[in-house]
Protein backbone atom coordinates (compact mmCIF):
# COMPACT_ATOMS: atom_id res chain seq x y z
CA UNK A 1 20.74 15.00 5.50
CA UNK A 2 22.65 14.29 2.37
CA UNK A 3 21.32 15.09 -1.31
CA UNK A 4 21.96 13.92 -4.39
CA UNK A 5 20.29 13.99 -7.86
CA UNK A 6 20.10 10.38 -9.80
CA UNK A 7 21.51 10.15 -13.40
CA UNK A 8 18.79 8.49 -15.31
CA UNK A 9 18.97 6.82 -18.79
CA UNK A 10 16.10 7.50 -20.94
CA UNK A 11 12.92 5.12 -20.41
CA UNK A 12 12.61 2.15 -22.13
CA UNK A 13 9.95 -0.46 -22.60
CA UNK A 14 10.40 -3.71 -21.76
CA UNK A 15 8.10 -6.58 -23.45
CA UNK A 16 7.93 -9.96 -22.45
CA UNK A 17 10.91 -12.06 -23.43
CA UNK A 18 8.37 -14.57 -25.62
CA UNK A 19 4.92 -14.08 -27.59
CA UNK A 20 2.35 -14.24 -24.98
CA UNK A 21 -1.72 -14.54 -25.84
CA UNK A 22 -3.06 -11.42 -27.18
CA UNK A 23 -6.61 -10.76 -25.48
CA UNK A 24 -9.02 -8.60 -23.29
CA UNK A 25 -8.69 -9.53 -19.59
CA UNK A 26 -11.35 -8.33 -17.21
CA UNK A 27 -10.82 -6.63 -13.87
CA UNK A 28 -12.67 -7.63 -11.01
CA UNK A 29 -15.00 -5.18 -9.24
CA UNK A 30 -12.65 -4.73 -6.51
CA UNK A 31 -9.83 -3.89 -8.76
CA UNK A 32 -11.91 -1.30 -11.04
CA UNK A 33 -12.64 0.79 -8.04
CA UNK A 34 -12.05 4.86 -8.04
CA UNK A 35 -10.40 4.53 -5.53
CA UNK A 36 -7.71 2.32 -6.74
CA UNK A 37 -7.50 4.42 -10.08
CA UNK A 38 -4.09 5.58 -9.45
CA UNK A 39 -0.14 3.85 -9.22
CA UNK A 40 0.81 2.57 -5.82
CA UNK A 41 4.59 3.58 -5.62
CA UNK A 42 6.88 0.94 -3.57
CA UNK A 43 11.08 1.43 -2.50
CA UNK A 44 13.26 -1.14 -1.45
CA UNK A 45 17.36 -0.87 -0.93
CA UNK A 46 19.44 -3.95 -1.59
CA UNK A 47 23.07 -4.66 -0.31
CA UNK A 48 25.33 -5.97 -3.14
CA UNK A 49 26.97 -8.90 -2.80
CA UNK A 50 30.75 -8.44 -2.47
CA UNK A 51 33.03 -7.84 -5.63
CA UNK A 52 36.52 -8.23 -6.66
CA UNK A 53 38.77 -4.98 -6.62
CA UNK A 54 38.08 -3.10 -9.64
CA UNK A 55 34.95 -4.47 -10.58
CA UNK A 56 31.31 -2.62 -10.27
CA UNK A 57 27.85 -4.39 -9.70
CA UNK A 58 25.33 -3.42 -12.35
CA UNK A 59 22.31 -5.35 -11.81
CA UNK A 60 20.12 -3.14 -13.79
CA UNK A 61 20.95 -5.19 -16.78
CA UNK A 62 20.60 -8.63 -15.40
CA UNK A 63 16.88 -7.24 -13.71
CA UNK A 64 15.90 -5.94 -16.80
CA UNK A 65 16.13 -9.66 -18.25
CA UNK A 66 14.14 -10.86 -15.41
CA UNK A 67 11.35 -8.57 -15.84
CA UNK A 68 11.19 -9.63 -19.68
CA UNK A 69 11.00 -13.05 -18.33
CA UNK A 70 8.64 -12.55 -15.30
CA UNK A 71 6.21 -10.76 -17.86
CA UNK A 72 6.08 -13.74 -20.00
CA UNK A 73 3.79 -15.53 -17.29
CA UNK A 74 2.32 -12.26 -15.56
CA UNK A 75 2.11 -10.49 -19.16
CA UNK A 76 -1.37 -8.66 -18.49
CA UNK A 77 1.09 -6.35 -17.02
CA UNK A 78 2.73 -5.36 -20.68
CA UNK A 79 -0.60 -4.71 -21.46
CA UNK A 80 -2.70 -1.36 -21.09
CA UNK A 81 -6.29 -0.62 -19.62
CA UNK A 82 -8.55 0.19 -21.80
CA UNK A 83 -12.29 1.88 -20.97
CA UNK A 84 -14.90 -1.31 -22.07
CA UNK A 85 -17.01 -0.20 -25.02
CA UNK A 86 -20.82 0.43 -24.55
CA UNK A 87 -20.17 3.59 -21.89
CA UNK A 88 -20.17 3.07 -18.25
CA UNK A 89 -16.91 3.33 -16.31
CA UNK A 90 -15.85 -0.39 -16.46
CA UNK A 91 -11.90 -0.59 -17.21
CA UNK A 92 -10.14 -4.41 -18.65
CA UNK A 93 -6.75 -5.02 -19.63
CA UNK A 94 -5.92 -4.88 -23.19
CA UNK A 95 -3.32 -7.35 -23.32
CA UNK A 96 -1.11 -6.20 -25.91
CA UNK A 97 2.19 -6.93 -24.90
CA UNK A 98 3.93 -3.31 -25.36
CA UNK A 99 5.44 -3.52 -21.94
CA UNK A 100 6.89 -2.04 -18.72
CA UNK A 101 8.65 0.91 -18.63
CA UNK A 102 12.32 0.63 -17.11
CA UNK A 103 15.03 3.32 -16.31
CA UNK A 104 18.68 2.62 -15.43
CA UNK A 105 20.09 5.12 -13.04
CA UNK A 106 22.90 5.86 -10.60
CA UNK A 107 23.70 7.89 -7.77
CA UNK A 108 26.73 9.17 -6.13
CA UNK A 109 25.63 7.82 -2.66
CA UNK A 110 26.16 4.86 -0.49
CA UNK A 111 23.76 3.17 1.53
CA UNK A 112 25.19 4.37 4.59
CA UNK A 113 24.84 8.24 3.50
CA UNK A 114 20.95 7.32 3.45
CA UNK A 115 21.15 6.68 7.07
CA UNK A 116 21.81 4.19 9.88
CA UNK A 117 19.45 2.65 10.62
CA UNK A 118 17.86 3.24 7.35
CA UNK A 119 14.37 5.24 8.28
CA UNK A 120 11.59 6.63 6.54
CA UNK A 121 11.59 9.23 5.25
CA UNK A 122 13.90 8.17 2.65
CA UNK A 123 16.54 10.97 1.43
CA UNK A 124 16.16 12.02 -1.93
CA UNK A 125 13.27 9.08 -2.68
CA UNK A 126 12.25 10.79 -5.69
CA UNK A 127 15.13 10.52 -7.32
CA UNK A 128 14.89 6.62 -6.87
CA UNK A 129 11.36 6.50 -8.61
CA UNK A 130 10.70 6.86 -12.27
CA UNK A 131 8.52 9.77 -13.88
CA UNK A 132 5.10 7.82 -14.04
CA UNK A 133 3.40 11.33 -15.63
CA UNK A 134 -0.34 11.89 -13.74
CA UNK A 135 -0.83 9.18 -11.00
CA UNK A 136 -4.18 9.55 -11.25
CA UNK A 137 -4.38 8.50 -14.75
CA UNK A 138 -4.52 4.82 -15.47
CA UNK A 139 -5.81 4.21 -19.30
CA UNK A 140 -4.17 4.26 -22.23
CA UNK A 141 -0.37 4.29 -20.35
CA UNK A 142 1.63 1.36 -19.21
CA UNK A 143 1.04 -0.27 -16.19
CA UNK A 144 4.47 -0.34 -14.33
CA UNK A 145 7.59 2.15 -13.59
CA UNK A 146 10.34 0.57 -12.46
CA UNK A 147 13.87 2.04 -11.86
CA UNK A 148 17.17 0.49 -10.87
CA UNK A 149 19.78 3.16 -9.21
CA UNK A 150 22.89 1.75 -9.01
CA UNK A 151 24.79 3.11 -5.30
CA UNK A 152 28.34 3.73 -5.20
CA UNK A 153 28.70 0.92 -2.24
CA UNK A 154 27.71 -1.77 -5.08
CA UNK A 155 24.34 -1.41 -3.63
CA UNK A 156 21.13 -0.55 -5.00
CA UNK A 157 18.09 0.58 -5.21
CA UNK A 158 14.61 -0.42 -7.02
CA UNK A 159 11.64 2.29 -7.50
CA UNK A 160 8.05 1.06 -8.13
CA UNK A 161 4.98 2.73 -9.80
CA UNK A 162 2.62 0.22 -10.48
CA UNK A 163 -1.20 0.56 -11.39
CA UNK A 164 -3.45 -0.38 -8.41
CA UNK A 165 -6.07 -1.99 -10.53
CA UNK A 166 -3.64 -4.46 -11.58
CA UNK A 167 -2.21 -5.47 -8.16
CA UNK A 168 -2.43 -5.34 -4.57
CA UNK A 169 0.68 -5.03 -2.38
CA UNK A 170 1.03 -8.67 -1.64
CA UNK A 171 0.49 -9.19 -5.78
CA UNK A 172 2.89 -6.39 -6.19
CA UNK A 173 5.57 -8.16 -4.05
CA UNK A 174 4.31 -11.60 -5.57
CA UNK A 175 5.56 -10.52 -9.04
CA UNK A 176 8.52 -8.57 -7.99
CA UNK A 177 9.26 -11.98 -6.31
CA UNK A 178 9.08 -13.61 -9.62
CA UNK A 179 11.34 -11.03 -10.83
CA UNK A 180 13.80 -12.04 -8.42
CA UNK A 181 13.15 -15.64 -9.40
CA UNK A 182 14.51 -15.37 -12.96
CA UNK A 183 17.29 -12.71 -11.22
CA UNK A 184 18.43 -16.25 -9.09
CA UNK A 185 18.25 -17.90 -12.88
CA UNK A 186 15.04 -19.68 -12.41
CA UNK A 187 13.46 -20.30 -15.52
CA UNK A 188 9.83 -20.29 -13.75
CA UNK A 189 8.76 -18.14 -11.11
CA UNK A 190 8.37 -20.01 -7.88
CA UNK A 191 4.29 -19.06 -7.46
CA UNK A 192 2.69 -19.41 -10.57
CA UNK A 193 0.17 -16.24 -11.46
CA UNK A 194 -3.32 -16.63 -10.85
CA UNK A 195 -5.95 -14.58 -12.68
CA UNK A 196 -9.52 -15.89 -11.62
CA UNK A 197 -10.93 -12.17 -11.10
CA UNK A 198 -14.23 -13.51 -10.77
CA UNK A 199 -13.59 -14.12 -7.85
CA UNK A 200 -14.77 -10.85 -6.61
CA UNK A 201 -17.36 -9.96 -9.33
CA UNK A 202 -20.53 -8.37 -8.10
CA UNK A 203 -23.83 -10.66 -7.98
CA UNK A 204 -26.48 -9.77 -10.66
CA UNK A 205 -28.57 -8.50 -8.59
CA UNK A 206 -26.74 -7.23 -6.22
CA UNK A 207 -27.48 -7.64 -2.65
CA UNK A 208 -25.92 -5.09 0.34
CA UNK A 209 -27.06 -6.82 3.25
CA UNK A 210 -23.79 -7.66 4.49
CA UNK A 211 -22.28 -4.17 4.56
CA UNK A 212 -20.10 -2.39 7.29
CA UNK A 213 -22.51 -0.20 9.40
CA UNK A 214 -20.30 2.84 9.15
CA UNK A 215 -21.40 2.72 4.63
CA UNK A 216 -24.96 2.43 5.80
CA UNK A 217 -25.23 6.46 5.39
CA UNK A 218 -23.36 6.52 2.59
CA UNK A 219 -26.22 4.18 0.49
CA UNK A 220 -28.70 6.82 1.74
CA UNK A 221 -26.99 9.57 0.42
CA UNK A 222 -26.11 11.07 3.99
CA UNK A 223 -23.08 12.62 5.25
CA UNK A 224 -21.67 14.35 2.06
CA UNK A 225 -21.31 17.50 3.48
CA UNK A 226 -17.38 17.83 3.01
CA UNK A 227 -17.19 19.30 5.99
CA UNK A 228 -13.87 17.69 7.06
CA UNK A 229 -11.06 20.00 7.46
CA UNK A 230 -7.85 17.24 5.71
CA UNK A 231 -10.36 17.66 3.10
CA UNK A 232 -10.50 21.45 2.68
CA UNK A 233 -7.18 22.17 3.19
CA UNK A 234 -4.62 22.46 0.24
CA UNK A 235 -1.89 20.20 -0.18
CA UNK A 236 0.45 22.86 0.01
CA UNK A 237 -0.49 23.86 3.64
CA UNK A 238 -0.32 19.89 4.90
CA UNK A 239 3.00 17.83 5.82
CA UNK A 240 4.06 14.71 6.26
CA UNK A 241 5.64 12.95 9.31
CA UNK A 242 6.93 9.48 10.59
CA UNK A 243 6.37 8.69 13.84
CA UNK A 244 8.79 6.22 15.29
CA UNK A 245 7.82 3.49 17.70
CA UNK A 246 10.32 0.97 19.07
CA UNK A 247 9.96 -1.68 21.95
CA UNK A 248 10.03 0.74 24.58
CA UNK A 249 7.36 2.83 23.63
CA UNK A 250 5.16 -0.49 22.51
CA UNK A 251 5.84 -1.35 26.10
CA UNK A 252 4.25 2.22 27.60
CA UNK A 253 1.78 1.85 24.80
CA UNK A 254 0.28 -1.67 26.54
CA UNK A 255 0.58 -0.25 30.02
CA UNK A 256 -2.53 1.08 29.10
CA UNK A 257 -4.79 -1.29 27.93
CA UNK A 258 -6.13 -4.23 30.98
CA UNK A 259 -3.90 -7.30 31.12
CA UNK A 260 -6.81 -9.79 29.46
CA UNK A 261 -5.60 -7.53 26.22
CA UNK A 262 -2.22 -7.21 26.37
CA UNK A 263 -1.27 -10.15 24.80
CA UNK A 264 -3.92 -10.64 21.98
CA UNK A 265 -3.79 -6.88 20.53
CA UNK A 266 -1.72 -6.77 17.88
CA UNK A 267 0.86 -4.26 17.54
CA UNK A 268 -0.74 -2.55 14.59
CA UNK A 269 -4.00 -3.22 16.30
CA UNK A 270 -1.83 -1.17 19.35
CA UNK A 271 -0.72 1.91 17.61
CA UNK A 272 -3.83 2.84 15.04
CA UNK A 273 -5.89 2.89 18.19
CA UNK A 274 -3.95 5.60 19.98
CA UNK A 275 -3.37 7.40 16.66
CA UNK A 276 -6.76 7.61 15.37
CA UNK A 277 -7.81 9.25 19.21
CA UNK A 278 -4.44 11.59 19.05
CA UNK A 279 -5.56 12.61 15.12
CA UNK A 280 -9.44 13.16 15.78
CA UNK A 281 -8.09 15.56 18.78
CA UNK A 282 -5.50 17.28 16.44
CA UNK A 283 -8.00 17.64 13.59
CA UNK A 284 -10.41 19.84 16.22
CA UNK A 285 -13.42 17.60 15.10
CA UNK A 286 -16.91 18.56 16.99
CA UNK A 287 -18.05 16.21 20.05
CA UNK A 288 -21.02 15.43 18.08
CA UNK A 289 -19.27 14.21 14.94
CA UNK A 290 -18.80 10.59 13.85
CA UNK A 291 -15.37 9.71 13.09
CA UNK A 292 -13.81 6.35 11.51
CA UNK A 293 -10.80 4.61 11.06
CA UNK A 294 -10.60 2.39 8.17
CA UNK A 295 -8.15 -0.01 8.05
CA UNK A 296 -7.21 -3.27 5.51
CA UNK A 297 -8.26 -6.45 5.57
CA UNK A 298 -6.68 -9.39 3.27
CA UNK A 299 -9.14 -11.96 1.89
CA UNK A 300 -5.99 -14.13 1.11
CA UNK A 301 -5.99 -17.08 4.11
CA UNK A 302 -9.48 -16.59 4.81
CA UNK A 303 -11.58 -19.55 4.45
CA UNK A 304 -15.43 -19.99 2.85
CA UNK A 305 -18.21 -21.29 5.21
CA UNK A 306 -17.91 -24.28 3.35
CA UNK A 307 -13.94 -24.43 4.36
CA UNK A 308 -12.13 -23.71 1.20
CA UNK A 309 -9.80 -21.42 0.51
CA UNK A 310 -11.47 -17.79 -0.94
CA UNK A 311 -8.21 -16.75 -2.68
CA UNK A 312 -5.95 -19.64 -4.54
CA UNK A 313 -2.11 -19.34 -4.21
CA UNK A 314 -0.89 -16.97 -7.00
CA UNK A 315 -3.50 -14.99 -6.88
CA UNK A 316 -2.19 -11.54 -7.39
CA UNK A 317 -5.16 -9.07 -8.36
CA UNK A 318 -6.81 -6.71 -5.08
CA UNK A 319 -8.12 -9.02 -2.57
CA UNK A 320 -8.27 -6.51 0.23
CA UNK A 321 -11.85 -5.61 2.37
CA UNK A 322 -11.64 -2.13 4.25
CA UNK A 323 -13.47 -2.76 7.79
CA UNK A 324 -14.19 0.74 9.01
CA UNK A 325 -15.30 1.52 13.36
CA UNK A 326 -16.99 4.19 13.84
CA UNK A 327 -17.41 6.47 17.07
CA UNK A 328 -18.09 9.53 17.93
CA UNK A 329 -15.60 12.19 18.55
CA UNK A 330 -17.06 12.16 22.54
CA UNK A 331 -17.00 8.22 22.89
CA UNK A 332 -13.28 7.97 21.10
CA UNK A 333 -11.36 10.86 23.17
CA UNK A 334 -13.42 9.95 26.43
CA UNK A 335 -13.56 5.61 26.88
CA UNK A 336 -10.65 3.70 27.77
CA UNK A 337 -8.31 2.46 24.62
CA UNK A 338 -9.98 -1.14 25.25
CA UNK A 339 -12.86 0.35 23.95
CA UNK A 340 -11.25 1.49 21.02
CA UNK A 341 -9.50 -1.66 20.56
CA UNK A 342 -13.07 -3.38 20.99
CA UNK A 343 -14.62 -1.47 18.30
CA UNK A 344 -11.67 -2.12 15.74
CA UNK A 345 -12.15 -6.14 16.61
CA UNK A 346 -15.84 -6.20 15.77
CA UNK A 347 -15.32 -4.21 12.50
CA UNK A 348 -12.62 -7.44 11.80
CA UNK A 349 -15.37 -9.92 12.99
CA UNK A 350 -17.74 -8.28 10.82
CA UNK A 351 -15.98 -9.36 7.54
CA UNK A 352 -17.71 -12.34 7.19
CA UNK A 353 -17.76 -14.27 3.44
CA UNK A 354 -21.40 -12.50 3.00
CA UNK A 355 -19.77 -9.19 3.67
CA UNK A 356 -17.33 -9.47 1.71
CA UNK A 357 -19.88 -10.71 -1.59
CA UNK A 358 -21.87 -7.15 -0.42
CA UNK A 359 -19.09 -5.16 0.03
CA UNK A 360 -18.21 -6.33 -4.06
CA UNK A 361 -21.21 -5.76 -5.08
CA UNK A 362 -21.06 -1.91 -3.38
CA UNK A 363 -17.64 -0.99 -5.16
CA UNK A 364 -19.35 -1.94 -8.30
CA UNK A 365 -22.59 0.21 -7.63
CA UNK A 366 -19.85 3.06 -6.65
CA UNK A 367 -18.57 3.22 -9.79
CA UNK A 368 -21.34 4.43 -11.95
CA UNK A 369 -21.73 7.07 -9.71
CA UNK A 370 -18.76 10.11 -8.83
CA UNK A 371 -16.19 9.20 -6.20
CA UNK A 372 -17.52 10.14 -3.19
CA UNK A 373 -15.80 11.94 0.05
CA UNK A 374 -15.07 9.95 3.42
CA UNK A 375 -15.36 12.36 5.49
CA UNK A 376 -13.56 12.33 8.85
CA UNK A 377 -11.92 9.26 7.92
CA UNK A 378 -8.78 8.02 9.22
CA UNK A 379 -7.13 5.00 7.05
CA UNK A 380 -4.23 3.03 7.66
CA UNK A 381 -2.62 0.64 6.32
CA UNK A 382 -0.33 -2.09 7.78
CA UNK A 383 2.58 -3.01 5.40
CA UNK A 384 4.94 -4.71 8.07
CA UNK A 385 5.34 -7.95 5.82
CA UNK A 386 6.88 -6.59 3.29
CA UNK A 387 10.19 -6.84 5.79
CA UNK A 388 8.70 -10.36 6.80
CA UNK A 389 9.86 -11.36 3.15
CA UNK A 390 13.84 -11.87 2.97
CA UNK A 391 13.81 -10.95 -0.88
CA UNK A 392 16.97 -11.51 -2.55
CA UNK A 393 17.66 -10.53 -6.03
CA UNK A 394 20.83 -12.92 -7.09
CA UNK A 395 23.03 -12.35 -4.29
CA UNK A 396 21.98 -9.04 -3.40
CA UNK A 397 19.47 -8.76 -0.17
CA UNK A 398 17.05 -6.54 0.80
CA UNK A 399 17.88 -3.96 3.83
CA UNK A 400 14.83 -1.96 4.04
CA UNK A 401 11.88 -0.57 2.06
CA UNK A 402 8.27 0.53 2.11
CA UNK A 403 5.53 2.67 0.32
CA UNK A 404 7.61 6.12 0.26
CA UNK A 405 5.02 9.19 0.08
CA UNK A 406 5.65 9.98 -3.47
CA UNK A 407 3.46 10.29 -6.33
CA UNK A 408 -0.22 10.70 -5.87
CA UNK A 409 -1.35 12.97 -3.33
CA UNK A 410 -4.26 10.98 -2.45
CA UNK A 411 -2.45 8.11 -1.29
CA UNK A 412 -0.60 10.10 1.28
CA UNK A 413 -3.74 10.68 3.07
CA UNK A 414 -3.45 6.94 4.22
CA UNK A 415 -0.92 6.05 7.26
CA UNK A 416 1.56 3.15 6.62
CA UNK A 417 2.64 1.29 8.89
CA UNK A 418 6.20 -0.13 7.78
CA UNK A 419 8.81 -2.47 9.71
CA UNK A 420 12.17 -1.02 10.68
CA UNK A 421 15.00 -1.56 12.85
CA UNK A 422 16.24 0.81 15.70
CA UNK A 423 20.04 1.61 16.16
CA UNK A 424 20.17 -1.17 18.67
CA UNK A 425 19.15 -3.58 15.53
CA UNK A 426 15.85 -4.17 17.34
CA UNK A 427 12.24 -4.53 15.77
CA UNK A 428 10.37 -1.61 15.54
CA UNK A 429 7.52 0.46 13.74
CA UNK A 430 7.02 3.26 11.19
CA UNK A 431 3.94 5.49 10.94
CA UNK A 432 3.39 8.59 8.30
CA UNK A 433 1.02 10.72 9.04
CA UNK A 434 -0.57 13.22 6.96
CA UNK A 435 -2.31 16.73 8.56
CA UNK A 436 -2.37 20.21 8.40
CA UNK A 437 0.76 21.96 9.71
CA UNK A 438 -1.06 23.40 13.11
CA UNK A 439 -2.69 20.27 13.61
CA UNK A 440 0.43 18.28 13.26
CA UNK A 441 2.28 20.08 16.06
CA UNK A 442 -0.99 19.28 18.24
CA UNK A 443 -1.35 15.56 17.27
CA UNK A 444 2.35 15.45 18.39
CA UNK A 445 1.63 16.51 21.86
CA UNK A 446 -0.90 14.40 21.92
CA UNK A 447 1.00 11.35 20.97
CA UNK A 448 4.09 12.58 23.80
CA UNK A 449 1.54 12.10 26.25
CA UNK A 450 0.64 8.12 25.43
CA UNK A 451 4.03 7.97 25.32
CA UNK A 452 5.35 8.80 28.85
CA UNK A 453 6.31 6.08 31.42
């Protein structure tokens, strides 16, 4: 596997390109979460467009202008969090317009060097992100890390810390969108931002009548015991590995759920079934335990009872719900995957409007109290669309790209699902998977099973 080592400029900030309103912004109470106190980290690889003999792309420059000029519109992102006065733990922007921080780079590789088909894991992917300091620490610091690496092919390559109070992925992509906008020469992005966090504020008072079964212990102070082993065991003695699933093994994968399924499960829907039963196996979890796989859930394209949209266009703070099934280890590793797949769908169908209001008004009781441990938790999260998304930056297009497992060490606990191609150029899947080393060589065997004709 090749290796390399980026030369970076020194950071700069970046401010927006105009005044913009200086003011306090609040979060909402699904943004100012602990669990979202940290920077999401996001890579994606561009193929320049072609140039004359002689002649190198640099599109650092030109996307440094367009981030000056996105920020004028989205410019709570220049802005820092600040810790609301009167104690408590409530975070709101501070809208001060200091700015982004951005680092030029470049690298003596081509995109082909990083591999064909270009696969997680990424070579080298740190040296495509910026030093964002503690991930873990959100006030007081800017809000975004972005570098450019300029490739010896005239491609690139764009690195992404970016606070996860502030943004969602889909909000992420949404501004890095408008980015590309003003990149095209637009002189306004093409989606307008939307603010309008009250939109998930909680209710005063609060009401948790609505909430997934699997948090009902949780509210009664049960099940804290830590007992989980990917909890006890230090980072250092864990690793990290992609699983690879193309149309073939989709195909074996179906072969074993009835033919009334087959065509309605999903093919994320597919894979976290079989991986959460291969995982609970690897992890060596008692029959008696509960286990629970916790996946996201947008709110954007959802509807009210009343038929109205829940989440306007531009809206680009956290509008993600975590359904969670539950089972125990006997009922997951013993029923049929339909059964699996059964108990993921009613979690879904669970995350009704009022569930959603309760679930708000949880996250904001959560926070006056210290994050608390999910044991024997499996979450996943399905970031396919980014692919869906033919992002161009001028004439430069996006090849491939994902959430590489950089950065904090908490958010490599969750699996990502991200869209690739196989060498044949056909559709396929990407999984990481986080465990401890012995129970990584077992979850593999595991997995080689489902995956035999």
């Amino acid at each position: 596997m090749v290796t390399f080592t980026a030369r970076r400029s020194e950071p700069e900030l970046v401010s927006p390109a105009m005044p913009t309103p200086r003011e306090t912004k609040n979060l909402s109470d699904l943004d100012d979460q602990w669990t979202l106190r940290f920077y999401e980290s996001i890579v994606g690889f561009f193929r320049g467009p072609p140039r004359p003999a002689g002649r190198a792309n640099n599109m650092a420059k030109g996307i440094k202008a367009a981030i000056a000029g996105a920020l004028v519109y989205y410019y709570p992102m220049a802005g820092r969090l600040r810790k609301l006065p009167g104690g408590g733990n409530k975070l709101a922007v501070d809208c001060t317009g200091e700015g982004v921080v951005f680092v030029e780079a470049a690298a003596d590789v081509r995109l082909e060097d990083l591999g064909e088909p270009l696969l997680p894991p990424y070579p080298c992917v740190e040296e495509f992100m910026a030093d964002a300091g503690d991930t873990r620490d959100v006030v007081d610091k800017p809000l975004l890390f972005l570098q450019v690496t300029q490739l010896k092919c005239g491609g690139f390559a764009i690195g992404i810390h970016m606070c996860h109070c502030i943004a969602d992925g889909f909000g992420i992509l949404q501004f890095i969108k408008s980015i590309a906008d003003f990149a095209s020469g637009e002189l306004v992005p093409t989606t307008l931002p939307v603010w309008k966090r009250d939109l998930f504020t909680a209710r005063i008072p609060p009401s948790l009548s609505h909430v997934y079964p699997a948090y009902k212990p949780f509210l009664l102070g049960l099940e804290r015991t830590g007992e989980d082993v990917m909890m006890s065991t230090p980072p250092e003695n864990t690793i990290v590995q992609y699983f690879f699933f193309g149309p073939k093994d989709i195909e074996i994968l179906r072969s074993h759920i009835p033919g009334h399924l087959v065509q309605s499960t999903t093919t994320f829907e597919l894979i976290t079934a079989v991986m959460w039963r291969c995982r609970t196996l690897a992890l060596g979890y008692e029959s008696r335990h509960k286990v629970r796989v916790m996946f996201t859930l947008n709110a954007r394209g959802r509807r009210s009872i009343n038929g109205d949209t829940l989440v306007p266009r531009g809206f680009y703070g956290n509008a993600h719900f975590s359904p969670m099934a539950e089972a125990t280890v006997d009922e997951l590793t013993t029923k049929p995957l339909a059964h699996i797949l059964e108990l993921m769908r009613e979690a879904k169908s669970e995350t009704t409007e009022d569930c959603m209001k309760s679930m708000v008004d949880l996250t904001a009781l959560w926070r006056e109290q210290p994050p608390f441990c999910m044991d024997r938790t499996y979450e996943i999260s399905d970031t396919k669309w980014v692919a869906g998304n033919a992002l161009k930056l001028g004439m430069a297009e996006l090849v491939a790209g994902g959430t590489p497992l950089v950065g904090d060490f908490t958010s490599k606990l969750i699996s990502y699902h991200t869209s690739c191609k196989n060498e044949n150029g056909e559709d396929s899947t990407t999984v990481s998977l986080l465990l401890p080393k012995p129970a990584m060589k077992r979850f593999a065997n595991e997995m080689a099973i489902w995956l035999k004709e």
